[in-house]
Protein backbone atom coordinates (compact mmCIF):
# COMPACT_ATOMS: atom_id res chain seq x y z
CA UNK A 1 -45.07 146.74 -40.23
CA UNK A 2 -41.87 144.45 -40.38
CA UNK A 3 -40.17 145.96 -43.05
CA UNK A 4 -39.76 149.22 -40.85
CA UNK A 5 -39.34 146.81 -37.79
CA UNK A 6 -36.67 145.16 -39.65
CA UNK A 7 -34.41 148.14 -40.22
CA UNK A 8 -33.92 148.65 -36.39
CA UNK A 9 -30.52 147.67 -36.02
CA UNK A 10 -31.32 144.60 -33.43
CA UNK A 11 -34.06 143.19 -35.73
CA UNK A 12 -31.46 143.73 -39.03
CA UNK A 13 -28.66 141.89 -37.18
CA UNK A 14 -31.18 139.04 -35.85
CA UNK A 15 -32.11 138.24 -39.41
CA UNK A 16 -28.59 138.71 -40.62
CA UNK A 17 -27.23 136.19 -37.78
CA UNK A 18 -29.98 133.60 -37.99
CA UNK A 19 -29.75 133.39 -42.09
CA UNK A 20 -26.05 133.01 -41.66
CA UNK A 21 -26.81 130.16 -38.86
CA UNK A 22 -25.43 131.97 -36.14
CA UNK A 23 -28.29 131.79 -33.52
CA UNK A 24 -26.55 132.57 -30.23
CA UNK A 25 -25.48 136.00 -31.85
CA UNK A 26 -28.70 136.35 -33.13
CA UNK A 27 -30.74 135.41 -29.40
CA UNK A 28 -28.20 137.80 -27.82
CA UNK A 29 -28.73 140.98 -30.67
CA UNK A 30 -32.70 140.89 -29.69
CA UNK A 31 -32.28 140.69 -26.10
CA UNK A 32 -31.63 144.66 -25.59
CA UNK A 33 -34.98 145.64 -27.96
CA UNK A 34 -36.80 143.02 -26.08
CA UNK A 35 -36.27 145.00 -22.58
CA UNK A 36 -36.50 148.61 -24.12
CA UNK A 37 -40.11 147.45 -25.87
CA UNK A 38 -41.30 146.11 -21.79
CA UNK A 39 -40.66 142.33 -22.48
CA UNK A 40 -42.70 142.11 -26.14
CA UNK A 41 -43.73 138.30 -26.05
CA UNK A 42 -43.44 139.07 -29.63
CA UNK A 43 -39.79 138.93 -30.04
CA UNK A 44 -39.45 137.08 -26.89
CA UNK A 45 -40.96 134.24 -29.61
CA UNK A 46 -38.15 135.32 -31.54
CA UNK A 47 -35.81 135.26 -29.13
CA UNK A 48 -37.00 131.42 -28.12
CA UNK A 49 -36.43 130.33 -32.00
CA UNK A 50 -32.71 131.04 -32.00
CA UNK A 51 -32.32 129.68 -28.63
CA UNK A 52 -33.96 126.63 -29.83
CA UNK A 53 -31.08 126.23 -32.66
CA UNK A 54 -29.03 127.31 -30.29
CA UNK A 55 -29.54 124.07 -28.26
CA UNK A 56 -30.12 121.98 -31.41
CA UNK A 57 -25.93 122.35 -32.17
CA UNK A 58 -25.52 121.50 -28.73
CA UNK A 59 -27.18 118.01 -29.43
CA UNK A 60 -29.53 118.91 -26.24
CA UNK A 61 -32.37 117.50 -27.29
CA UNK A 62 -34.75 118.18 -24.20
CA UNK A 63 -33.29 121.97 -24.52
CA UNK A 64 -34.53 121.94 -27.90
CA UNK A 65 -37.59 120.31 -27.80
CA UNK A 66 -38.40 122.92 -25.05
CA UNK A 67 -37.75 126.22 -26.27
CA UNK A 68 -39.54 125.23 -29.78
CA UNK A 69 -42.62 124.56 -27.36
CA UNK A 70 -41.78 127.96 -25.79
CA UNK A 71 -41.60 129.57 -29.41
CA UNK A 72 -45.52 127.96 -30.36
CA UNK A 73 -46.39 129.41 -27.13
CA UNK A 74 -45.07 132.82 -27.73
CA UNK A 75 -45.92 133.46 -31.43
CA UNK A 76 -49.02 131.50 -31.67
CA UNK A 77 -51.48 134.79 -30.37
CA UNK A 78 -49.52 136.22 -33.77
CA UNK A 79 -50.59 133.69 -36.46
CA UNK A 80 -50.34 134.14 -39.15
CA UNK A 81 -49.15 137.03 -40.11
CA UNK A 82 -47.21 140.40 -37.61
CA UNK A 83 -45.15 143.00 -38.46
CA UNK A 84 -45.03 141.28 -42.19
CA UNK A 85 -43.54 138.33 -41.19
CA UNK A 86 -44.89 134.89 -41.50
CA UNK A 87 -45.29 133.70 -38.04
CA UNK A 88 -47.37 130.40 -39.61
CA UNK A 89 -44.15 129.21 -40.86
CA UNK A 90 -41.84 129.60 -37.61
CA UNK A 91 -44.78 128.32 -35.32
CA UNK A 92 -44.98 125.34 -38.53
CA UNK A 93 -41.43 124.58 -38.35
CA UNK A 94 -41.14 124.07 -34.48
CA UNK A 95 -43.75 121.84 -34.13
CA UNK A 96 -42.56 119.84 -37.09
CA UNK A 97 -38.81 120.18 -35.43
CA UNK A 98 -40.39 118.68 -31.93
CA UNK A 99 -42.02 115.93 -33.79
CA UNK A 100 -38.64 114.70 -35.39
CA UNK A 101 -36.64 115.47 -32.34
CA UNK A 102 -39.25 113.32 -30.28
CA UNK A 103 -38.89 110.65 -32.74
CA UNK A 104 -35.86 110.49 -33.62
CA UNK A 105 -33.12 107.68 -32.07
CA UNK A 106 -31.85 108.42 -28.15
CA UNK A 107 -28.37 108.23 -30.16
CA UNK A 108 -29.25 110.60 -32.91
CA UNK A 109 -27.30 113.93 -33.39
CA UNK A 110 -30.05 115.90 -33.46
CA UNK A 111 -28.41 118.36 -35.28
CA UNK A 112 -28.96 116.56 -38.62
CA UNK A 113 -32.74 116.25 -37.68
CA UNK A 114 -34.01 119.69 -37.57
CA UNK A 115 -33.59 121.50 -41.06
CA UNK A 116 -32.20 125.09 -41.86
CA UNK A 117 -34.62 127.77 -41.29
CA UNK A 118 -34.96 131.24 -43.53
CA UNK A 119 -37.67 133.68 -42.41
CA UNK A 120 -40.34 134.53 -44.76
CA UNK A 121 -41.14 138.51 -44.83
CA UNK A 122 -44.08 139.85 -46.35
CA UNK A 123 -44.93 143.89 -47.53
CA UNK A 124 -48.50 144.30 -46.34
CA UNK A 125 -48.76 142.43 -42.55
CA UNK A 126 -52.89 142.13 -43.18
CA UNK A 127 -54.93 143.85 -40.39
CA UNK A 128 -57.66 141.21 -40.24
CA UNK A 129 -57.01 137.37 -41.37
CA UNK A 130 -59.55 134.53 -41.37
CA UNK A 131 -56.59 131.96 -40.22
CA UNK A 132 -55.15 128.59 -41.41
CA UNK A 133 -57.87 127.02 -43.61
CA UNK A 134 -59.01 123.68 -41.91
CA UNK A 135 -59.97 125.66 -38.16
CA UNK A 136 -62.68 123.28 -36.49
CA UNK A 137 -65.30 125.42 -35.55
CA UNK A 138 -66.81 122.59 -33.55
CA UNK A 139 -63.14 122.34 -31.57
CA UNK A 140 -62.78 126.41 -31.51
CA UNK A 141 -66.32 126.80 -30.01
CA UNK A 142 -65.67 123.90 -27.23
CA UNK A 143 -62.16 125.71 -26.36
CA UNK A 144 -63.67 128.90 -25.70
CA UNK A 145 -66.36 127.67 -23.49
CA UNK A 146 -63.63 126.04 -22.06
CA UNK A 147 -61.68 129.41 -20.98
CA UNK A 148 -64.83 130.84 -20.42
CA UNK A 149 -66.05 128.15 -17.98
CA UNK A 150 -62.47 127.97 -16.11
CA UNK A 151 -62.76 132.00 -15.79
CA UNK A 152 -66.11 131.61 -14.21
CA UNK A 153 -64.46 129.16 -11.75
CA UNK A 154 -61.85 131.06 -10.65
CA UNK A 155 -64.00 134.46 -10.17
CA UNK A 156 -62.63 136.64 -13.40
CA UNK A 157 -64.57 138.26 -15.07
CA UNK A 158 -66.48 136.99 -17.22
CA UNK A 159 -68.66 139.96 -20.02
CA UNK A 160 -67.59 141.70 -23.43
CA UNK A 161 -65.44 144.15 -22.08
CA UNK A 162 -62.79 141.33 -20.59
CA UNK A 163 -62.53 139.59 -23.89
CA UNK A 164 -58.91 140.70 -24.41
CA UNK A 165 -57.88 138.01 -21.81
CA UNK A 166 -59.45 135.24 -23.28
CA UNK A 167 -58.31 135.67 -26.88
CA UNK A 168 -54.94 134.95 -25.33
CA UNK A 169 -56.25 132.13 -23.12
CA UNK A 170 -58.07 130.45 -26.29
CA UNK A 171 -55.06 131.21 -28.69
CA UNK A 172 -52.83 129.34 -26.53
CA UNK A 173 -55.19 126.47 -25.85
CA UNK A 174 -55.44 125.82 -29.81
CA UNK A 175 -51.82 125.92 -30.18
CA UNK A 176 -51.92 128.36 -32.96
CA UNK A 177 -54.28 126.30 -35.51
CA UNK A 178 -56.39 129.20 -35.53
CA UNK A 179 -55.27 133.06 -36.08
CA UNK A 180 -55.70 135.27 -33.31
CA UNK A 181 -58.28 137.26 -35.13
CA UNK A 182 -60.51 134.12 -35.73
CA UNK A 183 -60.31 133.60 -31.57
CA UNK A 184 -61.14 137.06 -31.09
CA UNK A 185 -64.57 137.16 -33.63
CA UNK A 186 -65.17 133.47 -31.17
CA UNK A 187 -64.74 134.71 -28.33
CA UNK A 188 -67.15 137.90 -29.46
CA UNK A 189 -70.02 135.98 -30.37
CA UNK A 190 -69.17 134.12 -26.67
CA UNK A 191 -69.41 136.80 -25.04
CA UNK A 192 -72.28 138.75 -26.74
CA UNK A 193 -74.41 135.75 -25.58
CA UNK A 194 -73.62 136.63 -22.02
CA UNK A 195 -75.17 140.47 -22.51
C-alpha cells in the first residue's frame, strides 16, 4: 500500500521535493530505492516524472517531451491505481503535457506550458479495477490478437500459462487507456480459446 510505501524515507523526500517543485532532488532521492528494489519500473515511472520537470525548467523541450513518453510507458501496466496512488492522473498529465509541448510555439518557454503537478494518494490501492470508463472492447480485443499474433511470429510461447508477458505487451500497446487488470481478464479469455 502507498501510505506504508510513502513513509520510507526516499519515497517521503520524493513527495516532499516534487510538491515543493524541486524535481532534480526529488529524481536523485528515488534513485537509491530504485536499485535496492532490482530496478522497480514502478518508481523508475516515478523517477521519469521528475526528470521530465526536470527538463521542462531547462526549456528542453525534446528532453521533456521524451521522458513524459518514458513516464506513460513505465506507469501505464499500473493504471489506475498502485501502492494508493493515482497513477491515472500522472500517466493523464504527461500525455496532456506532450500535447501542449508539441503544440506549443518553437519560441515558447516551455516552462509556462506544462502546469504544476501534486500527487493524488489514496487509503485503499483496490486489488481488482475495471479501468478508465470509455475502454473499446472492439480496440482491446484487436490489440491483443495483435501481441498474440506477433508472439506466434517470433516463436514465444503462445498458451495460458505465458499470459504474464502479454499483459505487459498489451498494456503498453494501449498506452494506458485500459487498467492492467482489464488487459489481464483480455488476455485470459485470449488465451483460454487457445486450450
Amino acid at each position: 500500500m502507498w501510505t506504508a510505501m510513502a513513509r520510507l524515507p526516499a519515497v517521503s523526500r520524493y513527495l516532499d521535493a516534487f510538491a515543493r517543485g524541486q524535481y532534480f532532488e526529488a529524481h536523485e532521492v528515488l534513485e537509491e530505492l530504485w536499485w535496492q528494489r532490482h530496478s522497480d519500473p514502478f518508481l523508475q515511472g516515478l523517477i521519469l516524472f521528475a526528470a521530465a520537470f526536470v527538463k521542462v525548467g531547462q526549456n528542453n523541450r525534446r528532453g521533456a517531451i521524451h521522458h513524459f513518453q518514458a513516464t506513460i510507458q513505465y506507469l501505464s501496466p499500473f493504471l489506475p491505481v498502485h501502492e494508493g496512488l493515482r497513477v491515472d492522473r500522472v500517466v493523464s498529465h504527461a500525455r496532456q503535457s506532450i500535447a501542449l509541448l508539441t503544440a506549443a510555439p518553437a519560441a515558447a518557454r516551455i516552462e509556462e506550458r506544462v502546469a504544476p503537478f501534486m500527487f493524488d494518494l489514496v487509503d485503499d490501492a483496490p486489488e481488482e479495477s475495471s479501468g478508465p470508463v470509455g475502454v473499446d472492447p472492439n480496440l482491446l480485443h484487436r490489440t491483443v490478437q495483435e501481441a498474440i499474433a506477433d508472439r506466434l511470429r517470433t516463436g514465444d510461447p503462445v498458451h495460458p500459462s505465458s499470459w504474464a508477458p502479454l499483459v505487459k505487451d498489451v498494456a503498453r500497446r494501449l498506452h494506458g487507456t485500459a487498467s492492467r487488470d482489464t488487459v489481464r481478464q483480455a488476455v485470459r479469455d485470449a488465451l483460454r480459446g487457445r486450450e
